[in-house]
N, C-alpha and C. Protein backbone atom coordinates (compact mmCIF):
# COMPACT_ATOMS: atom_id res chain seq x y z
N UNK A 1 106.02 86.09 104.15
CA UNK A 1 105.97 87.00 103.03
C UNK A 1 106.28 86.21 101.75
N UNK A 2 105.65 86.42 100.76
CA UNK A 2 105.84 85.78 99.04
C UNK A 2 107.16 86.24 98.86
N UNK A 3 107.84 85.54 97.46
CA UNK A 3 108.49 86.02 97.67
C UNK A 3 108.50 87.52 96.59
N UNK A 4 109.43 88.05 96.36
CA UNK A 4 109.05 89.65 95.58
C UNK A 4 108.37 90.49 96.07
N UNK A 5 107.65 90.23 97.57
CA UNK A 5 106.99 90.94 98.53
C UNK A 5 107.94 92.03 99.22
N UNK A 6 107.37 93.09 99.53
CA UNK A 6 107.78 94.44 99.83
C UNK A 6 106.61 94.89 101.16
N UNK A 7 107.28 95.66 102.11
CA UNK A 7 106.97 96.23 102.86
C UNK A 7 107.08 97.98 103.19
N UNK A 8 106.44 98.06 103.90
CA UNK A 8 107.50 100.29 104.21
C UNK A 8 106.95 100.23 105.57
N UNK A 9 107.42 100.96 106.56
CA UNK A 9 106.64 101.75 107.64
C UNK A 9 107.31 103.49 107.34
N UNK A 10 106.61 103.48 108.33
CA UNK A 10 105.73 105.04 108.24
C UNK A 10 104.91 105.53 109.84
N UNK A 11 106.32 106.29 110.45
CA UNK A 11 105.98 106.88 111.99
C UNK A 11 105.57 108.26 112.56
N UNK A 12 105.08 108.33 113.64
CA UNK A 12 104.73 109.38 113.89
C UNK A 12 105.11 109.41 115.01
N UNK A 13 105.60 110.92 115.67
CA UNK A 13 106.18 110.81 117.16
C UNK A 13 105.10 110.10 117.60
N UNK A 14 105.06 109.70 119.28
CA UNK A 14 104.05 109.08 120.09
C UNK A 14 103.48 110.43 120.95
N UNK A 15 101.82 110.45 121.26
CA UNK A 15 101.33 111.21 121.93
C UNK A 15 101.18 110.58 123.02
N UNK A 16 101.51 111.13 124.10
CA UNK A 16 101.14 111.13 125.49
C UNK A 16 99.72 111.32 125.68
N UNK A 17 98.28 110.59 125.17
CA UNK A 17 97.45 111.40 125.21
C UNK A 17 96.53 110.15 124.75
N UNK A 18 95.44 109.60 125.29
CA UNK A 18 94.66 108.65 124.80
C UNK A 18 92.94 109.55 124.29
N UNK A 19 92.88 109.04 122.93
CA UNK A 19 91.68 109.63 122.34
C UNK A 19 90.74 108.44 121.85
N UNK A 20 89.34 108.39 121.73
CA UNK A 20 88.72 107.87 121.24
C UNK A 20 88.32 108.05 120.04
N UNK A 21 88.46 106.88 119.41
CA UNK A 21 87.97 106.83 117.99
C UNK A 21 89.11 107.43 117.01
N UNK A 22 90.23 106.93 117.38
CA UNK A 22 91.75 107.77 116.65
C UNK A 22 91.98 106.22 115.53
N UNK A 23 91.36 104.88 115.40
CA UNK A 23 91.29 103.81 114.70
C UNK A 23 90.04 104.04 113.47
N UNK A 24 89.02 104.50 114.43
CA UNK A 24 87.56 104.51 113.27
C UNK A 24 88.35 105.88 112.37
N UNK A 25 89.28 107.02 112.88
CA UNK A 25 89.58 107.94 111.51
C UNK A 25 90.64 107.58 110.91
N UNK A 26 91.40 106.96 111.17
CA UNK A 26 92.55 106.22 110.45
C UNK A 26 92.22 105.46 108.89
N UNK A 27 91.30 104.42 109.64
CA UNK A 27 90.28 103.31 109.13
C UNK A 27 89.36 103.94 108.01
N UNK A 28 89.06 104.79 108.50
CA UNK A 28 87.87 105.89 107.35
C UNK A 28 88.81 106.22 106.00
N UNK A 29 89.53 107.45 106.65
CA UNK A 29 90.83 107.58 105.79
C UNK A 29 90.99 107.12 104.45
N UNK A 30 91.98 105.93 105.45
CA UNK A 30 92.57 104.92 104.42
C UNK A 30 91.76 104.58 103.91
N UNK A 31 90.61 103.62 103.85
CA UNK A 31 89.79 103.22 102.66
C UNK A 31 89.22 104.05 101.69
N UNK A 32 89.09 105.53 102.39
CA UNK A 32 88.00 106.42 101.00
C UNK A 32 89.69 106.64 100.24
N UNK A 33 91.07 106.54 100.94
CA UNK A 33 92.08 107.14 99.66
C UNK A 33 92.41 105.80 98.73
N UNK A 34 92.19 104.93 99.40
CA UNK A 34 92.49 103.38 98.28
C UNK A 34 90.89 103.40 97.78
N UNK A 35 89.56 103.72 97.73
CA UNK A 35 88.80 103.23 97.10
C UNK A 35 88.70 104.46 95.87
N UNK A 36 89.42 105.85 96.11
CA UNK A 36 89.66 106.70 94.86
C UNK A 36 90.69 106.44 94.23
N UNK A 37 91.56 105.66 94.28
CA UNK A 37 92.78 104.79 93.69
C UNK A 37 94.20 105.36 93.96
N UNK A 38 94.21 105.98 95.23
CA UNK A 38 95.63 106.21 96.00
C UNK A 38 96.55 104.61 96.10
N UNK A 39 97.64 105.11 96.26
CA UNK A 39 98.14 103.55 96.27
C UNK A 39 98.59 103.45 98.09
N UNK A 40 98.08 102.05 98.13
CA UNK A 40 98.40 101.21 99.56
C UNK A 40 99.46 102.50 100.25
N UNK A 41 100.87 102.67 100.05
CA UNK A 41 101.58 104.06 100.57
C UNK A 41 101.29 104.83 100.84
N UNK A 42 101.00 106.03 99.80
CA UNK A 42 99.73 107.14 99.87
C UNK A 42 98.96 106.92 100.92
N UNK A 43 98.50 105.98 100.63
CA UNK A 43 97.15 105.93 101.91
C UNK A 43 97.33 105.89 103.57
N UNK A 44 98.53 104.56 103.68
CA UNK A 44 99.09 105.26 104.58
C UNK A 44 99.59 106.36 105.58
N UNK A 45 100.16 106.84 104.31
CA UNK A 45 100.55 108.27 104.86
C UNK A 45 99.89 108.96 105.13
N UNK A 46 98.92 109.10 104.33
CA UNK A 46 97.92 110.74 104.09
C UNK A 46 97.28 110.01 105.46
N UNK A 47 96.51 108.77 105.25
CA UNK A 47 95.70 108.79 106.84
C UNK A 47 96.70 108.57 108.33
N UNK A 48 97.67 108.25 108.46
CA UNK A 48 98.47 108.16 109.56
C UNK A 48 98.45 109.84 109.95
N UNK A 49 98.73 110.64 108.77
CA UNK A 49 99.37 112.43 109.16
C UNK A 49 97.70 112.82 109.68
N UNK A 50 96.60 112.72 108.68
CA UNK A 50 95.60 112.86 108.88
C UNK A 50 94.75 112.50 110.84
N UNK A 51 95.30 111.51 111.13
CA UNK A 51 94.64 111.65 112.50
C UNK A 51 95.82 112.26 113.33
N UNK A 52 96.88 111.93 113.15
CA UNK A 52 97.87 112.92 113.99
C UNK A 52 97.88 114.37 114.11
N UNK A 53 97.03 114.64 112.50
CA UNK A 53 96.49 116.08 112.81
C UNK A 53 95.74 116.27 113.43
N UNK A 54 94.49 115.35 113.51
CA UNK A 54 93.36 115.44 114.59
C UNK A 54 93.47 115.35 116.13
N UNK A 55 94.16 114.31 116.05
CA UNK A 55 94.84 114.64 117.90
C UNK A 55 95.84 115.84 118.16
N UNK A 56 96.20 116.68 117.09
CA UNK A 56 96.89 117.67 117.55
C UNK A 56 95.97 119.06 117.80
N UNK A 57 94.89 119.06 116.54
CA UNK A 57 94.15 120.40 116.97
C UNK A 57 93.03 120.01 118.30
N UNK A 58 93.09 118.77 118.22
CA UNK A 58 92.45 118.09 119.75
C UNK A 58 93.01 118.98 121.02
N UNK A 59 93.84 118.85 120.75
CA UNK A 59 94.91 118.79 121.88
C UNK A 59 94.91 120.25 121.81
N UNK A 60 94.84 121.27 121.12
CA UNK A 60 95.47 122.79 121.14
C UNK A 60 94.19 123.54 121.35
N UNK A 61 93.20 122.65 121.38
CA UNK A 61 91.57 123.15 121.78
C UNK A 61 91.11 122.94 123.34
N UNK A 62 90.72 124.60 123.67
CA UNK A 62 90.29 124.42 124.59
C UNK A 62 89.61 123.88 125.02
N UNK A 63 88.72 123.71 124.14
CA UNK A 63 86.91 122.99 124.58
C UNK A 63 86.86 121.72 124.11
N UNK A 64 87.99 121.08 123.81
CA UNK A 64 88.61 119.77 122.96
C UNK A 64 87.37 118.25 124.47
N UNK A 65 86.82 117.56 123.66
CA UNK A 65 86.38 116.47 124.55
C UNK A 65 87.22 115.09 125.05
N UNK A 66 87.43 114.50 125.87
CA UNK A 66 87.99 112.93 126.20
C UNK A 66 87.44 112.01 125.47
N UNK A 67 86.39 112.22 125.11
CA UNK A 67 85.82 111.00 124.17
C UNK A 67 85.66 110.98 122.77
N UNK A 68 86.60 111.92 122.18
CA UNK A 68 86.66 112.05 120.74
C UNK A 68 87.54 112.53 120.38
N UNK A 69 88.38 113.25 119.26
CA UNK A 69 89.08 114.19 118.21
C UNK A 69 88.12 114.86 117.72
N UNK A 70 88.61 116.40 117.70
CA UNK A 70 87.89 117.01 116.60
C UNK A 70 88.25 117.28 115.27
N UNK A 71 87.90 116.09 114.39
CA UNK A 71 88.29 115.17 113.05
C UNK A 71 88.20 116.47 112.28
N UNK A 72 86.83 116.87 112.40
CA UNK A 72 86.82 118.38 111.65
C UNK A 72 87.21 119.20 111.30
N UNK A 73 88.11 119.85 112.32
CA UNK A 73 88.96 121.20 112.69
C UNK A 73 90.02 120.58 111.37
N UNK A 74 90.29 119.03 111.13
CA UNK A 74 91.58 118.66 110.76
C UNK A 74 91.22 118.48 108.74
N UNK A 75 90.06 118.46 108.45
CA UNK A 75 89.52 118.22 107.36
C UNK A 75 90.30 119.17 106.15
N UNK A 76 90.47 120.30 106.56
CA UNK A 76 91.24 120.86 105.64
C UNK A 76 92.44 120.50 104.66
N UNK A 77 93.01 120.16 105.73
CA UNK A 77 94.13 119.56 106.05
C UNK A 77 94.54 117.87 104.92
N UNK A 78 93.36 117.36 105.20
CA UNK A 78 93.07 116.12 104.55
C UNK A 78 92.51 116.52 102.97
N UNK A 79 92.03 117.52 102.63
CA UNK A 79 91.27 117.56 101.40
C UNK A 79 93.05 118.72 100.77
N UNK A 80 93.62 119.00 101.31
CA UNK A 80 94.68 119.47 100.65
C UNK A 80 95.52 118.25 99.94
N UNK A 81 95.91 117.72 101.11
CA UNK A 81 96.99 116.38 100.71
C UNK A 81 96.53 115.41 99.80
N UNK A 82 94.84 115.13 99.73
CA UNK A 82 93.91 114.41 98.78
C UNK A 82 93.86 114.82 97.57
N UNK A 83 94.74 116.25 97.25
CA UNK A 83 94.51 116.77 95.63
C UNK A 83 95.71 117.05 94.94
N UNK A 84 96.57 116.99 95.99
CA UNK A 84 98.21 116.16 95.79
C UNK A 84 98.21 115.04 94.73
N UNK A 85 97.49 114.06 95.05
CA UNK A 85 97.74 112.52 94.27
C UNK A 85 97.52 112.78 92.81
């Protein structure tokens, strides 16, 4: 690390629960909130809560698939916290 360099983390309980493609919405996320000029933190956050929401309405859906999240159901969710900044 430089020096004057700074770090943060930023957790989420752990799911018992393996989903596909829980990196490609993370990944999505974070770049569209740093390329509208959220800062590195922000972005973090909003996309870490953002797929944890998605594996949760995953998870509370009946018709929920093994090979995905339903990112969708969670979109709301994401365009609220996005008008926060």
């Amino acid at each position: 690390m430089t020096a004057g360099a700074s770090y943060f983390t930023y957790y989420h309980k752990k799911v018992e629960a393996v989903f596909h493609g829980t990196g490609d919405i993370f990944s999505s996320a974070f770049t569209g909130l740093m390329v509208r000029g959220a800062s590195i933190e922000d972005s973090v956050k909003i996309a870490a809560d953002f797929t944890a929401e998605c594996i949760r309405v995953t998870q509370e859906s009946t018709s929920s698939n093994w090979y995905g999240v339903d990112f969708e159901k969670a979109i709301p969710m994401l365009i609220d916290r996005t008008r926060k900044l």
